[in-house]
C-alpha atoms as a PDB file:
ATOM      1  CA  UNK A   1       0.000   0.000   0.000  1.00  0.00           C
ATOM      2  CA  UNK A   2       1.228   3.366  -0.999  1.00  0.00           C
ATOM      3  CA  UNK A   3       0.549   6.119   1.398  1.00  0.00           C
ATOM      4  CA  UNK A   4       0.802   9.791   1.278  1.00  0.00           C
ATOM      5  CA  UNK A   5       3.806  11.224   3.606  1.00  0.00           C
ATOM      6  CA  UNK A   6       1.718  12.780   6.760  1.00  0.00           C
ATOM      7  CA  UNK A   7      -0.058   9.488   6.819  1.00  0.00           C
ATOM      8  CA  UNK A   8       3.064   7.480   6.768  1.00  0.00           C
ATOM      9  CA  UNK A   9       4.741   9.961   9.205  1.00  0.00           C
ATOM     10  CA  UNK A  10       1.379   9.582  11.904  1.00  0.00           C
ATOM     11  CA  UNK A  11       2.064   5.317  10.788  1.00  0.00           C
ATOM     12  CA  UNK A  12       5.435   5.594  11.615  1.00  0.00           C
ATOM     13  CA  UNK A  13       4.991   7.568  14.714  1.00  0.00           C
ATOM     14  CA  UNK A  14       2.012   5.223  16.122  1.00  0.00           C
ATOM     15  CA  UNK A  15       4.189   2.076  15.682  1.00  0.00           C
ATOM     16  CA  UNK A  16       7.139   3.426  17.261  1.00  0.00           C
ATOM     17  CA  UNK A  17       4.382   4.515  20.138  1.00  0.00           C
ATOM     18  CA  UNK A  18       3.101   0.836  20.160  1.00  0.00           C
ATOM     19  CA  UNK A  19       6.570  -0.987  20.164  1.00  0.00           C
ATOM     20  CA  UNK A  20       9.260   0.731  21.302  1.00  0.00           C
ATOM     21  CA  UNK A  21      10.063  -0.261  25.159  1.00  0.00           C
ATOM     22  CA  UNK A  22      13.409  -1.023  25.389  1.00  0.00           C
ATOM     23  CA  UNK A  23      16.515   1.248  25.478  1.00  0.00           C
ATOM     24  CA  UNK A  24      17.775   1.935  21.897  1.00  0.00           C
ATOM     25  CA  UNK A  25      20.801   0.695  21.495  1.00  0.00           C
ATOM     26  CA  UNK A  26      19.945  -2.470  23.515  1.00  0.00           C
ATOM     27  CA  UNK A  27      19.573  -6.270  22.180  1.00  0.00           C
ATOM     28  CA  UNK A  28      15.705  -5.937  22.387  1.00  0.00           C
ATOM     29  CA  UNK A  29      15.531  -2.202  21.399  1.00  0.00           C
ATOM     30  CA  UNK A  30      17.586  -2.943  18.145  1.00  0.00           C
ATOM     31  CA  UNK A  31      14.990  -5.569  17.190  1.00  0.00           C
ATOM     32  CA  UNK A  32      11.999  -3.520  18.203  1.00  0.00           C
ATOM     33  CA  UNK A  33      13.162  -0.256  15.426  1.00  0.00           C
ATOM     34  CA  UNK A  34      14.300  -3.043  12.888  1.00  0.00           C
ATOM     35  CA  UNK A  35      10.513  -4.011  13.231  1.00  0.00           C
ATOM     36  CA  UNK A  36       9.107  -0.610  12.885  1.00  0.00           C
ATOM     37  CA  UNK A  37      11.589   0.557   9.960  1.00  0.00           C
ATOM     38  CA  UNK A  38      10.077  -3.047   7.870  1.00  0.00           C
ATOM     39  CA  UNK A  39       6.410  -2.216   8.778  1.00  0.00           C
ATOM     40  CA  UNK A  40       6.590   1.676   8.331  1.00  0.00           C
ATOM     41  CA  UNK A  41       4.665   1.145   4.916  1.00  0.00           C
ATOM     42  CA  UNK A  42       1.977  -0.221   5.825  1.00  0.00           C
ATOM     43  CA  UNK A  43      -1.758  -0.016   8.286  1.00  0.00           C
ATOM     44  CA  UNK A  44      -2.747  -2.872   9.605  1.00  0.00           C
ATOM     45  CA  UNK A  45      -4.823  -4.219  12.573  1.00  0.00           C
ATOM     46  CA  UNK A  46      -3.814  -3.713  15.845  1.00  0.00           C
ATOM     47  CA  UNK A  47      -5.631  -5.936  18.961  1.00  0.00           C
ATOM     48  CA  UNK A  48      -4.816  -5.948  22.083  1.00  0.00           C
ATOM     49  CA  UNK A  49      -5.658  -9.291  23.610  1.00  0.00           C
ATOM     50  CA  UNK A  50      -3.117 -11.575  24.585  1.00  0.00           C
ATOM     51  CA  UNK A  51      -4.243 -15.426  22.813  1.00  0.00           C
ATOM     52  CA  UNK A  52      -2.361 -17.581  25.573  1.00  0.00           C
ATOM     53  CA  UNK A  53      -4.066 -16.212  28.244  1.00  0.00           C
ATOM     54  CA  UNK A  54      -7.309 -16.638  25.695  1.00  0.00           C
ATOM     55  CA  UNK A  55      -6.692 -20.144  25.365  1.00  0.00           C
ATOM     56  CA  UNK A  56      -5.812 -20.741  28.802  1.00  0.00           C
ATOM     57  CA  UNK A  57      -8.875 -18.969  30.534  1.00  0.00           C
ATOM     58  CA  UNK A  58     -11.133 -20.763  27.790  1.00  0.00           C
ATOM     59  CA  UNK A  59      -9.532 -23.874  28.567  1.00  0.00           C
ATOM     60  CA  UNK A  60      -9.603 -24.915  24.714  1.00  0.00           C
ATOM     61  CA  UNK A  61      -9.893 -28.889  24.085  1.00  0.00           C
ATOM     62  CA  UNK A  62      -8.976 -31.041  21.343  1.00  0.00           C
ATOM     63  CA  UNK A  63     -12.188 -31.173  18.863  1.00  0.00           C
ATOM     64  CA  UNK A  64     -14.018 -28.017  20.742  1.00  0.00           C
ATOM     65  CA  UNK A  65     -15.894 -25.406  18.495  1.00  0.00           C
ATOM     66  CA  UNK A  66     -14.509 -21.847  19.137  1.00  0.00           C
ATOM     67  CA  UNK A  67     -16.422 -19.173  18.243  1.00  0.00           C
ATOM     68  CA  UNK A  68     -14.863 -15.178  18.378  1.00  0.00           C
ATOM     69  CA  UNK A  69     -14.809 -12.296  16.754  1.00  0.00           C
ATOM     70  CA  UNK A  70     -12.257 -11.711  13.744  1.00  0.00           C
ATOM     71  CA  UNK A  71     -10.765  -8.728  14.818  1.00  0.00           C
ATOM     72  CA  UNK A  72      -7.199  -8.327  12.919  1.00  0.00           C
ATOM     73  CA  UNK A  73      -7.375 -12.478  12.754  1.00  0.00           C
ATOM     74  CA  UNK A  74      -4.072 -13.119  14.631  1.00  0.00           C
ATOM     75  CA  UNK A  75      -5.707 -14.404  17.476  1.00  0.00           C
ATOM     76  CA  UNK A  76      -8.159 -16.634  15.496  1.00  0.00           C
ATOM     77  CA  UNK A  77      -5.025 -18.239  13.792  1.00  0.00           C
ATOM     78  CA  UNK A  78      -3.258 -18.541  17.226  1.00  0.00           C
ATOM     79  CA  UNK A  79      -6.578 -20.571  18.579  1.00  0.00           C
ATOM     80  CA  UNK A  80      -5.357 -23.208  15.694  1.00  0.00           C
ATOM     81  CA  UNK A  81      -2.094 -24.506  17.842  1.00  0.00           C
ATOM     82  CA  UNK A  82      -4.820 -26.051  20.414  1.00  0.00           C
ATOM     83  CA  UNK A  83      -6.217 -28.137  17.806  1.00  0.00           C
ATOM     84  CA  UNK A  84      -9.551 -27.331  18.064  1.00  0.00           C
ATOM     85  CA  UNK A  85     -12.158 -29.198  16.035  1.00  0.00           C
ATOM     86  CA  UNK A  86     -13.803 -25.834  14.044  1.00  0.00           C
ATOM     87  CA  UNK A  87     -13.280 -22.174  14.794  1.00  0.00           C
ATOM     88  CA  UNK A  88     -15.760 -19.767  13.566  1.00  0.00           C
ATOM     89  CA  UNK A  89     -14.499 -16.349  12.973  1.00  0.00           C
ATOM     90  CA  UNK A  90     -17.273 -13.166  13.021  1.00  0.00           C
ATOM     91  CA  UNK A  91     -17.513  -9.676  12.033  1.00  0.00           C
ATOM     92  CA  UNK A  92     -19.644  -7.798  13.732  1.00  0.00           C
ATOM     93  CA  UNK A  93     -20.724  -6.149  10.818  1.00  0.00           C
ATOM     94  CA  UNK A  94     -22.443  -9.135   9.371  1.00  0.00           C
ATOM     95  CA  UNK A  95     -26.006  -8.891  11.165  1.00  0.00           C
ATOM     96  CA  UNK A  96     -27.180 -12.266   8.765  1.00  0.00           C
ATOM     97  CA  UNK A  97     -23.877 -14.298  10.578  1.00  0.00           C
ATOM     98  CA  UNK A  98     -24.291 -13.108  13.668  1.00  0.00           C
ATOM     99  CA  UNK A  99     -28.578 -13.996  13.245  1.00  0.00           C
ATOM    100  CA  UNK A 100     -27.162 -17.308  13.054  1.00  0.00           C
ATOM    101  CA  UNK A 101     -24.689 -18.024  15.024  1.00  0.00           C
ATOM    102  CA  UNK A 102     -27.101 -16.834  18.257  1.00  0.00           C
ATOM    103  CA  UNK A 103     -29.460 -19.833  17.650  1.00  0.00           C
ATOM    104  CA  UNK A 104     -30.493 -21.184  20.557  1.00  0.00           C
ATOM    105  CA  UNK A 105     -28.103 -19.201  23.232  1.00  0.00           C
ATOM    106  CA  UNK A 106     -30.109 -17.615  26.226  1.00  0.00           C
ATOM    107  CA  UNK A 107     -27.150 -15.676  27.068  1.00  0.00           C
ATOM    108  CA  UNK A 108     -24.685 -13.523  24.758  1.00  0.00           C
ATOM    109  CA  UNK A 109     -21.641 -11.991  26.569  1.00  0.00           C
ATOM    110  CA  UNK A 110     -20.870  -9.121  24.357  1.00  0.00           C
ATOM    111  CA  UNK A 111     -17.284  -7.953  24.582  1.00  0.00           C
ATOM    112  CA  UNK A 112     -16.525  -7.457  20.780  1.00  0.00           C
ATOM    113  CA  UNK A 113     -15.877  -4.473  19.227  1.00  0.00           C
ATOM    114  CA  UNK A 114     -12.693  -1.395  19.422  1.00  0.00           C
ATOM    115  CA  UNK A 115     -12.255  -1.703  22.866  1.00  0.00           C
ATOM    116  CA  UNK A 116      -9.558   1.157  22.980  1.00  0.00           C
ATOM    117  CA  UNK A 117     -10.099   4.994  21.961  1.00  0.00           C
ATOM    118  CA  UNK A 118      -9.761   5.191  18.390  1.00  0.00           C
ATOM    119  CA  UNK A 119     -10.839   8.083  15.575  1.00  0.00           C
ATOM    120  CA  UNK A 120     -14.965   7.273  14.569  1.00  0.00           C
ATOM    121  CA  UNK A 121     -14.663   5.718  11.617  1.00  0.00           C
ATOM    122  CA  UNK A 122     -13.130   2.989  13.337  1.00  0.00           C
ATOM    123  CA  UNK A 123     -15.718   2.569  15.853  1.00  0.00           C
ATOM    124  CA  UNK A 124     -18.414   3.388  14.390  1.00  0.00           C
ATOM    125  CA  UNK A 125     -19.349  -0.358  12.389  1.00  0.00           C
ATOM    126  CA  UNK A 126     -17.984  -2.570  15.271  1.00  0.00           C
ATOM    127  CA  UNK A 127     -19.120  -0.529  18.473  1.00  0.00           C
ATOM    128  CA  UNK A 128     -22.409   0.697  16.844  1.00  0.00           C
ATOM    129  CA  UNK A 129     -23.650  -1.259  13.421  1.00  0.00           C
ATOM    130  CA  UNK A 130     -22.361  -4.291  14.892  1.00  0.00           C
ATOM    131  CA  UNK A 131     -24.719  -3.673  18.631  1.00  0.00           C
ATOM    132  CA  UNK A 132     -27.352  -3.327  16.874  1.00  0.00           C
ATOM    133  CA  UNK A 133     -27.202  -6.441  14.995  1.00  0.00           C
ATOM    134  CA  UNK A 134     -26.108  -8.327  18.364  1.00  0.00           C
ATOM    135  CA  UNK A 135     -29.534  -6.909  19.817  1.00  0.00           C
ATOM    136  CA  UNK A 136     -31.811  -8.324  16.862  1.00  0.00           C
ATOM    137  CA  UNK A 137     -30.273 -11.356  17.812  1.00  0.00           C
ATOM    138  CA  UNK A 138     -30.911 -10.813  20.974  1.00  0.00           C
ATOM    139  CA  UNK A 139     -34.471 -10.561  20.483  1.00  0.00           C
ATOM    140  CA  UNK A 140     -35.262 -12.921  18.280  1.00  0.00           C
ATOM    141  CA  UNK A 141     -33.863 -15.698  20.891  1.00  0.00           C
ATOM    142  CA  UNK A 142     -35.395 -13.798  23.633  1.00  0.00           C
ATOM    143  CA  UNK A 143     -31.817 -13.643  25.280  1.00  0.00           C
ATOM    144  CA  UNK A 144     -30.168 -11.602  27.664  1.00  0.00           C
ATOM    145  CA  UNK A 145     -27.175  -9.339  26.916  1.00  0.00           C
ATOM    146  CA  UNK A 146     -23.861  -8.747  29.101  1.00  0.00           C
ATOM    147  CA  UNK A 147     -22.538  -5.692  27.640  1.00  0.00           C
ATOM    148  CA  UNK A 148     -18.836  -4.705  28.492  1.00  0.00           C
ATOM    149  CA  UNK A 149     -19.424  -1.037  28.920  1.00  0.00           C
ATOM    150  CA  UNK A 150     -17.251   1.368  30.069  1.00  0.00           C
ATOM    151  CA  UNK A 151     -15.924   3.887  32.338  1.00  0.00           C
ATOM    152  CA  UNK A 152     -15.402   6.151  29.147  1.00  0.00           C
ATOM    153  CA  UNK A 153     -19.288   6.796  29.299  1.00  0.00           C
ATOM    154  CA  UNK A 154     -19.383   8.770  31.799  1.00  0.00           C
ATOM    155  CA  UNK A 155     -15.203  10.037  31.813  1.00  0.00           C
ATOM    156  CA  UNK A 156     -15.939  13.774  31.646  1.00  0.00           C
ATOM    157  CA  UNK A 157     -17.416  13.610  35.288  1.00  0.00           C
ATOM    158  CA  UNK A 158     -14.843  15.073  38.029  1.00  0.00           C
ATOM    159  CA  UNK A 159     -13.017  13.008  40.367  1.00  0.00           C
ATOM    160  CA  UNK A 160     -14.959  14.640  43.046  1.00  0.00           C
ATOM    161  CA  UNK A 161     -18.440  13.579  41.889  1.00  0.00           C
ATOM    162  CA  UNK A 162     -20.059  10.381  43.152  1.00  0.00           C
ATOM    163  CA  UNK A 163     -22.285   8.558  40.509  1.00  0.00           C
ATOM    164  CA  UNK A 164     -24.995   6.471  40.803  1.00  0.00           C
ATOM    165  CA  UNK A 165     -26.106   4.115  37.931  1.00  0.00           C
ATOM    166  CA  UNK A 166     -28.442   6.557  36.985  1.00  0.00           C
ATOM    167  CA  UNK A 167     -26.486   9.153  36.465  1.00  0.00           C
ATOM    168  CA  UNK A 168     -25.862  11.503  32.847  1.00  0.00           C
ATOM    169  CA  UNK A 169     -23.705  10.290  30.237  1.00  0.00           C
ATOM    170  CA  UNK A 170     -19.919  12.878  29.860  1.00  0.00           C
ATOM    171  CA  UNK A 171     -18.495  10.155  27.402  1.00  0.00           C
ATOM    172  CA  UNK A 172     -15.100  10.929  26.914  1.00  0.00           C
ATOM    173  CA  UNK A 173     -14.169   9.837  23.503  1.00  0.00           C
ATOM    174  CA  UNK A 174     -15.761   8.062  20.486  1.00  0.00           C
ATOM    175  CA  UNK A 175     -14.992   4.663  22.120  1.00  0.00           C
ATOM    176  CA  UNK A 176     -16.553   6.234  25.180  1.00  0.00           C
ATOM    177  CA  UNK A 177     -19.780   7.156  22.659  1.00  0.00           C
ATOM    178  CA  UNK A 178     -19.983   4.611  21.679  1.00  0.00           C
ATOM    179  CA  UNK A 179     -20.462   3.084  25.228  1.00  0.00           C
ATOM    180  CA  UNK A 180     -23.221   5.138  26.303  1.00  0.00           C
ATOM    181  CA  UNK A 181     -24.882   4.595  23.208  1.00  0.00           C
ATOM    182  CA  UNK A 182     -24.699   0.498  23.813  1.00  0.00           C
ATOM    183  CA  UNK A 183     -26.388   1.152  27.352  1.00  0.00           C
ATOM    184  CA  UNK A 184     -28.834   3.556  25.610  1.00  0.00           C
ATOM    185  CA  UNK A 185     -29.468   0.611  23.151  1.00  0.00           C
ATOM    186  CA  UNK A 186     -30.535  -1.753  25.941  1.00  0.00           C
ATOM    187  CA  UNK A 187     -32.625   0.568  27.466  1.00  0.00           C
ATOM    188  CA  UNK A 188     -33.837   0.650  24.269  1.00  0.00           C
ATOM    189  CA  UNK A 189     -34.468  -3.319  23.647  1.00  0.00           C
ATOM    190  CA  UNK A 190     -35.633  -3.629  27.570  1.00  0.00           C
ATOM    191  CA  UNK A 191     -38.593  -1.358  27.011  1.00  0.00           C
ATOM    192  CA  UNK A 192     -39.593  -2.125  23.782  1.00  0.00           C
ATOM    193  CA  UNK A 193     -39.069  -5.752  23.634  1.00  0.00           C
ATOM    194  CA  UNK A 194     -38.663  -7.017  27.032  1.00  0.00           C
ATOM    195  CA  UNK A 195     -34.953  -7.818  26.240  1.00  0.00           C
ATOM    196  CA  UNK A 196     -33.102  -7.832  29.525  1.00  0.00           C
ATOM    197  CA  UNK A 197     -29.125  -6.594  29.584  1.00  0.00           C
ATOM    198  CA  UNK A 198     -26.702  -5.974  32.321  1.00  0.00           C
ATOM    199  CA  UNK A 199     -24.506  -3.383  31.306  1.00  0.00           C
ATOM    200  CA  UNK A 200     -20.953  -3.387  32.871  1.00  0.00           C
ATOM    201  CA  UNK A 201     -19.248   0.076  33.568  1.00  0.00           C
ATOM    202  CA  UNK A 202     -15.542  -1.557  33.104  1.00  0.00           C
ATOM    203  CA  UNK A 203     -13.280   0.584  35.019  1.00  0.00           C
ATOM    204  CA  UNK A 204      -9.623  -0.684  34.088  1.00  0.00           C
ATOM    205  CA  UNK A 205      -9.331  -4.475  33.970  1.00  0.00           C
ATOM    206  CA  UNK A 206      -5.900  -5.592  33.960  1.00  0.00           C
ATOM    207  CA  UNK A 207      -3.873  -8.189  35.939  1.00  0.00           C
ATOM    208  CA  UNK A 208      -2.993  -5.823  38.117  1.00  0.00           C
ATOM    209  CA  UNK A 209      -2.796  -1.679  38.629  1.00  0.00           C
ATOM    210  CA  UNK A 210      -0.371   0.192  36.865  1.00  0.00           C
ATOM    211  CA  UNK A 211      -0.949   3.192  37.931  1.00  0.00           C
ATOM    212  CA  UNK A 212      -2.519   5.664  40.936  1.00  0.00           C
ATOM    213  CA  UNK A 213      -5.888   5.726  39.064  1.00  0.00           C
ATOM    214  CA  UNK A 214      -6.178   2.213  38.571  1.00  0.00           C
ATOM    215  CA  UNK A 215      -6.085   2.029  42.457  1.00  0.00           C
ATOM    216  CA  UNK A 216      -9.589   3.243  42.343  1.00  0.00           C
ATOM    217  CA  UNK A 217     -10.375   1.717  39.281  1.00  0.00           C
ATOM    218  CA  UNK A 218      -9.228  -1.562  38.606  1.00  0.00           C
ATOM    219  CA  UNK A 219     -10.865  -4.306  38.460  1.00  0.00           C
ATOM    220  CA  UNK A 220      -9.271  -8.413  38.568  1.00  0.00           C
ATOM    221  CA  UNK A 221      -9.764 -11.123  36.261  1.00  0.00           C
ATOM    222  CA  UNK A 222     -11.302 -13.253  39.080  1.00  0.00           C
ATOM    223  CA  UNK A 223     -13.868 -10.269  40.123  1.00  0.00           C
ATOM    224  CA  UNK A 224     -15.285  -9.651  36.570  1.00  0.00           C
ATOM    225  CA  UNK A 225     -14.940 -13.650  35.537  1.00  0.00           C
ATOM    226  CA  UNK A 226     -17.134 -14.119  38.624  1.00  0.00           C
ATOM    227  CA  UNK A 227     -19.743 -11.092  37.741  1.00  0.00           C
ATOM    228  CA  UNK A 228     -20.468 -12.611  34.426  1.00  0.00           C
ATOM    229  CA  UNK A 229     -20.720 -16.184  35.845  1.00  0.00           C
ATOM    230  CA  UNK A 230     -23.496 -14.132  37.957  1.00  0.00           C
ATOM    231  CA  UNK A 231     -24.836 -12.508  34.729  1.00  0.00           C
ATOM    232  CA  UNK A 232     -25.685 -15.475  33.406  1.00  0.00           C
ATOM    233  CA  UNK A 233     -27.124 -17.631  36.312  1.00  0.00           C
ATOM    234  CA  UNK A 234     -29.060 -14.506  37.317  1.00  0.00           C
ATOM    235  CA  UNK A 235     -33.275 -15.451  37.595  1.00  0.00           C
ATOM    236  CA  UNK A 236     -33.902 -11.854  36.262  1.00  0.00           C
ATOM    237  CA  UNK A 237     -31.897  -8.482  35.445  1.00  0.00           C
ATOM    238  CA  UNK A 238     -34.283  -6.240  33.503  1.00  0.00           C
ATOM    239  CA  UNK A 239     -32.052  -3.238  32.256  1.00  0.00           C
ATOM    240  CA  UNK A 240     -29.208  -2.854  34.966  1.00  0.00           C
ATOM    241  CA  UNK A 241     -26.343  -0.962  34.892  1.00  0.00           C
ATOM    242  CA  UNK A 242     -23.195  -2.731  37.439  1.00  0.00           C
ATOM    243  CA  UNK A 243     -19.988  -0.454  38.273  1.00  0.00           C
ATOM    244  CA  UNK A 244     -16.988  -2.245  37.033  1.00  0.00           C
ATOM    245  CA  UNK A 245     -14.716  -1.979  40.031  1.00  0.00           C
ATOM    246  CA  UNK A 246     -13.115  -4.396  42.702  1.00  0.00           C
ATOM    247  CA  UNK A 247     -13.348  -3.740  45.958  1.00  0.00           C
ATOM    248  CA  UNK A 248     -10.877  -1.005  45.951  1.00  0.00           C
ATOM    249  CA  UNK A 249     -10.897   1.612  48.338  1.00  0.00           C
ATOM    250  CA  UNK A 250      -9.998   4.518  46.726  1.00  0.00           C
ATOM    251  CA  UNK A 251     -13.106   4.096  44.675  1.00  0.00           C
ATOM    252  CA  UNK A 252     -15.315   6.580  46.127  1.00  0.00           C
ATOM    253  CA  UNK A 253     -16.632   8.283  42.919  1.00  0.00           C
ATOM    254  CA  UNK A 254     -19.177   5.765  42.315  1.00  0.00           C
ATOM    255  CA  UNK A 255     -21.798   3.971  44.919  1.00  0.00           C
ATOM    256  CA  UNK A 256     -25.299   3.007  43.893  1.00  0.00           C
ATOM    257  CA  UNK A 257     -25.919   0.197  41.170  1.00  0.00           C
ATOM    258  CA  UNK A 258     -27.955  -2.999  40.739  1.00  0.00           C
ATOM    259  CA  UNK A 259     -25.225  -5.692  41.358  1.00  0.00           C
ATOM    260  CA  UNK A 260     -27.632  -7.171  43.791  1.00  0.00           C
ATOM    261  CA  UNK A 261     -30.069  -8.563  40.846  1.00  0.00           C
ATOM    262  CA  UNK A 262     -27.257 -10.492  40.370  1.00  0.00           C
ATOM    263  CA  UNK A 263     -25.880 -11.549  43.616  1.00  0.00           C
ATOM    264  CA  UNK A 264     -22.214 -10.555  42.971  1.00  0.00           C
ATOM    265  CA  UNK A 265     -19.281  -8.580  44.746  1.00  0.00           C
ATOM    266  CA  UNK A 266     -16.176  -8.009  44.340  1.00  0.00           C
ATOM    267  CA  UNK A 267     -13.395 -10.128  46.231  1.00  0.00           C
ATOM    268  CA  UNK A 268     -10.111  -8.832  45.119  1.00  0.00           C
ATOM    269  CA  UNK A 269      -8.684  -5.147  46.025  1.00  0.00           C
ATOM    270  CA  UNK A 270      -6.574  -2.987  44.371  1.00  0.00           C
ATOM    271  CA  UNK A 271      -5.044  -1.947  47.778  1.00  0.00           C
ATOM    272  CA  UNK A 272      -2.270  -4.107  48.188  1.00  0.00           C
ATOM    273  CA  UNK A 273      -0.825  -2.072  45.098  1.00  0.00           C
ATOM    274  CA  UNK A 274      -0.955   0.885  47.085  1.00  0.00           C
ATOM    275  CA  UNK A 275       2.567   1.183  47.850  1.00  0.00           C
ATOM    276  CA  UNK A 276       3.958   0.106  43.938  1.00  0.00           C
ATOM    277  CA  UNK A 277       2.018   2.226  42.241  1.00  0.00           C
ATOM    278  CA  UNK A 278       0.300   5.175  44.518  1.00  0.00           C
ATOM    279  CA  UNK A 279       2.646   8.084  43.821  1.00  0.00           C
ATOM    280  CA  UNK A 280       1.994   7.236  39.776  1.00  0.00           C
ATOM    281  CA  UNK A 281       0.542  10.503  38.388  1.00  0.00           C
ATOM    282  CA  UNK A 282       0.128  11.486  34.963  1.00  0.00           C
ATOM    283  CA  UNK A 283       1.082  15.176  35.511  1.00  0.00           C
ATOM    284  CA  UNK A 284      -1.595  16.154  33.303  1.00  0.00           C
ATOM    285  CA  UNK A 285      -4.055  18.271  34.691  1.00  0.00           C
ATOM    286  CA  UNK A 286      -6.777  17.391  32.550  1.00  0.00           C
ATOM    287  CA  UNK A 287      -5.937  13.383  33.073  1.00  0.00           C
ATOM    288  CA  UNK A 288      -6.006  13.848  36.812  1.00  0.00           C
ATOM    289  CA  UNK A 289      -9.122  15.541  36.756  1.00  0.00           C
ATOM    290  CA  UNK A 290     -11.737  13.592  35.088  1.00  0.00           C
ATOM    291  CA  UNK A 291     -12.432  10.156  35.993  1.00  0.00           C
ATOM    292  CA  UNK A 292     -11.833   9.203  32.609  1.00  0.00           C
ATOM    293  CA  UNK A 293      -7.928  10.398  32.959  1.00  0.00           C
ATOM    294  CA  UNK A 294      -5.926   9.757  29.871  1.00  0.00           C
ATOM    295  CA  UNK A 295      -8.915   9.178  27.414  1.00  0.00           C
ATOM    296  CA  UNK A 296     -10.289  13.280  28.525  1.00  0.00           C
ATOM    297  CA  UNK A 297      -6.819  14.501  27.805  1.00  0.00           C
ATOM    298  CA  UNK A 298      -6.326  13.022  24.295  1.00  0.00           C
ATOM    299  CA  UNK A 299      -7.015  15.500  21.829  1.00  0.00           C
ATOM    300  CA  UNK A 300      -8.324  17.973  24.519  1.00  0.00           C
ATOM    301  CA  UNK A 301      -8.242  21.695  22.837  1.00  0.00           C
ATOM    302  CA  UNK A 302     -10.533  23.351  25.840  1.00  0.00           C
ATOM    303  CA  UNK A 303      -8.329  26.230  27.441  1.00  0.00           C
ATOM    304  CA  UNK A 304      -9.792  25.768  30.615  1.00  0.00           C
ATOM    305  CA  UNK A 305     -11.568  22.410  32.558  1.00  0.00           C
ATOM    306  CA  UNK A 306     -14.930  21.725  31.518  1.00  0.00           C
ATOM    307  CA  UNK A 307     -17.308  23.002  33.896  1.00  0.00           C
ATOM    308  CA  UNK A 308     -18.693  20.736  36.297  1.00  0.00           C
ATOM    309  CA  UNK A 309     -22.262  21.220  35.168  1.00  0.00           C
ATOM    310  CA  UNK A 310     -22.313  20.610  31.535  1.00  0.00           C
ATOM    311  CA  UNK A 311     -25.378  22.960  31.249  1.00  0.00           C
ATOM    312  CA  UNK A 312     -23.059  26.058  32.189  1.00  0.00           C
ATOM    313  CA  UNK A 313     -21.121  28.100  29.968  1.00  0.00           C
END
């Protein structure tokens, strides 16, 4: 692919964002420029989950069927080394396939789509066409939905505010949108067709915190593997809204949610990070701010904070 010189410099510049870790003139950070110097031609796909710990939390079998969405298709072709007896690969984008392949479930877990902050275009036939065609399916089987939300739907709210479930939408980037949209789309389906969906306000789920926000934020593999366990097992969930958080606490921004239809709490903290990772700041005011941190202060072009109450000048 040919491409015009600012879009090969912004290419160039997002790899070397994406790759480089290591010290230049080390082993490692040798290899890691040779990489981005052979790939600075080109766009491609970039996903962010890590197939080996795929395979091992989905505790893939000789002869099982896997079923996952395409994405950039490296993971789908990494699935192939457990010898699995068919893997069906899905874009979202393709209401007919995804019609079909919901036959007969009672319960689709949908975590598909960009799952990072990325320019509209980009989210806008995953995160958007592609919700909409998982809630036809929805209600054709007369199945619930578990939709991995976000934090990002509600990022432009200060650090100082404490949210109920109820509370107004301050997405905080298209991804972010895109989010409140999905919970809008369930309130949507719940009224209108009786579909019922748990949406799931993911603060930041990682294997562990990186960071001083992620004290209040994160949220363990065990705590949300556990939640959608609950999800599913649930007798009835009508439109609810759960904060994604462990039992962290430095998480005082948000209180009030309907985890009890489900019968779930967190068991893991983020405390016992305190010490590793408490004095990480950003040292941007904007990212310390908002709840959303890093995703307000992308792109921000505001000369001052936004005001509190968005219905101020």
């Amino acid at each position: 692919m040919t491409l015009e010189t600012a879009p090969r410099q912004q290419t160039s510049s997002n790899l070397a964002s994406a790759v480089h870790r290591a010290q230049k003139l080390s082993k490692t950070g040798l290899l890691e420029r040779a990489f981005t110097f052979a790939f600075r031609g080109l766009v491609y796909p970039q996903i962010w989950e890590d197939p080996i710990i795929d395979m091992e939390a989905m505790a893939i079998e000789p002869g099982q069927h896997i079923v996952a969405i395409a994405s950039g298709g490296c993971n789908i072709l990494s699935y192939l080394v457990a010898n699995p007896g068919k893997v069906t690969a899905l874009d979202l984008n393709d209401g007919v396939a995804l019609l079909r392949l919901a036959e007969g479930c009672g319960t689709i877990l949908h975590f598909g789509g960009v799952s990072v902050d990325r320019p509209f275009e980009e989210v806008l036939g995953p995160n958007i066409r592609g919700l909409h065609h998982v809630y036809e399916a929805a209600r054709r089987e007369r199945a619930r939905v578990v939709f991995a939300s976000s934090n990002h739907s509600i990022g432009f709210h200060e650090r100082t505010t404490v949210l109920d479930a109820d509370c107004a939408f301050r997405p905080d980037s298209f991804y972010g949108l895109s989010k409140a949209y999905g919970e809008l789309m369930g309130r949507l389906y719940w009224d209108k067709h009786g579909v019922e969906n748990v949406n799931v306000r993911i603060g930041s789920s990682f294997p562990e915190p990186v960071d001083a926000r992620m004290l209040a934020t994160w949220l363990s593999y065990a705590d949300i593997t556990g939640m959608m366990a609950a999800c599913i097992r649930a007798a009835s969930v009508g439109h609810a809204v759960i904060w994604g958080a462990s039992a962290n606490s430095r998480m005082t921004w948000w209180r009030d949610d309907h985890r009890g239809r489900i019968g779930w709490a967190p068991a893991d903290s983020a405390d016992v990070f305190a010490d590793a990772v408490g004095g990480k700041l950003s040292g941007n005011a904007v990212t310390e701010r908002y709840q959303g941190g890093g995703y307000c202060a992308a792109g921000y072009s505001r000369e001052g904070p936004s005001p509190a109450d968005p219905f101020k000048d």
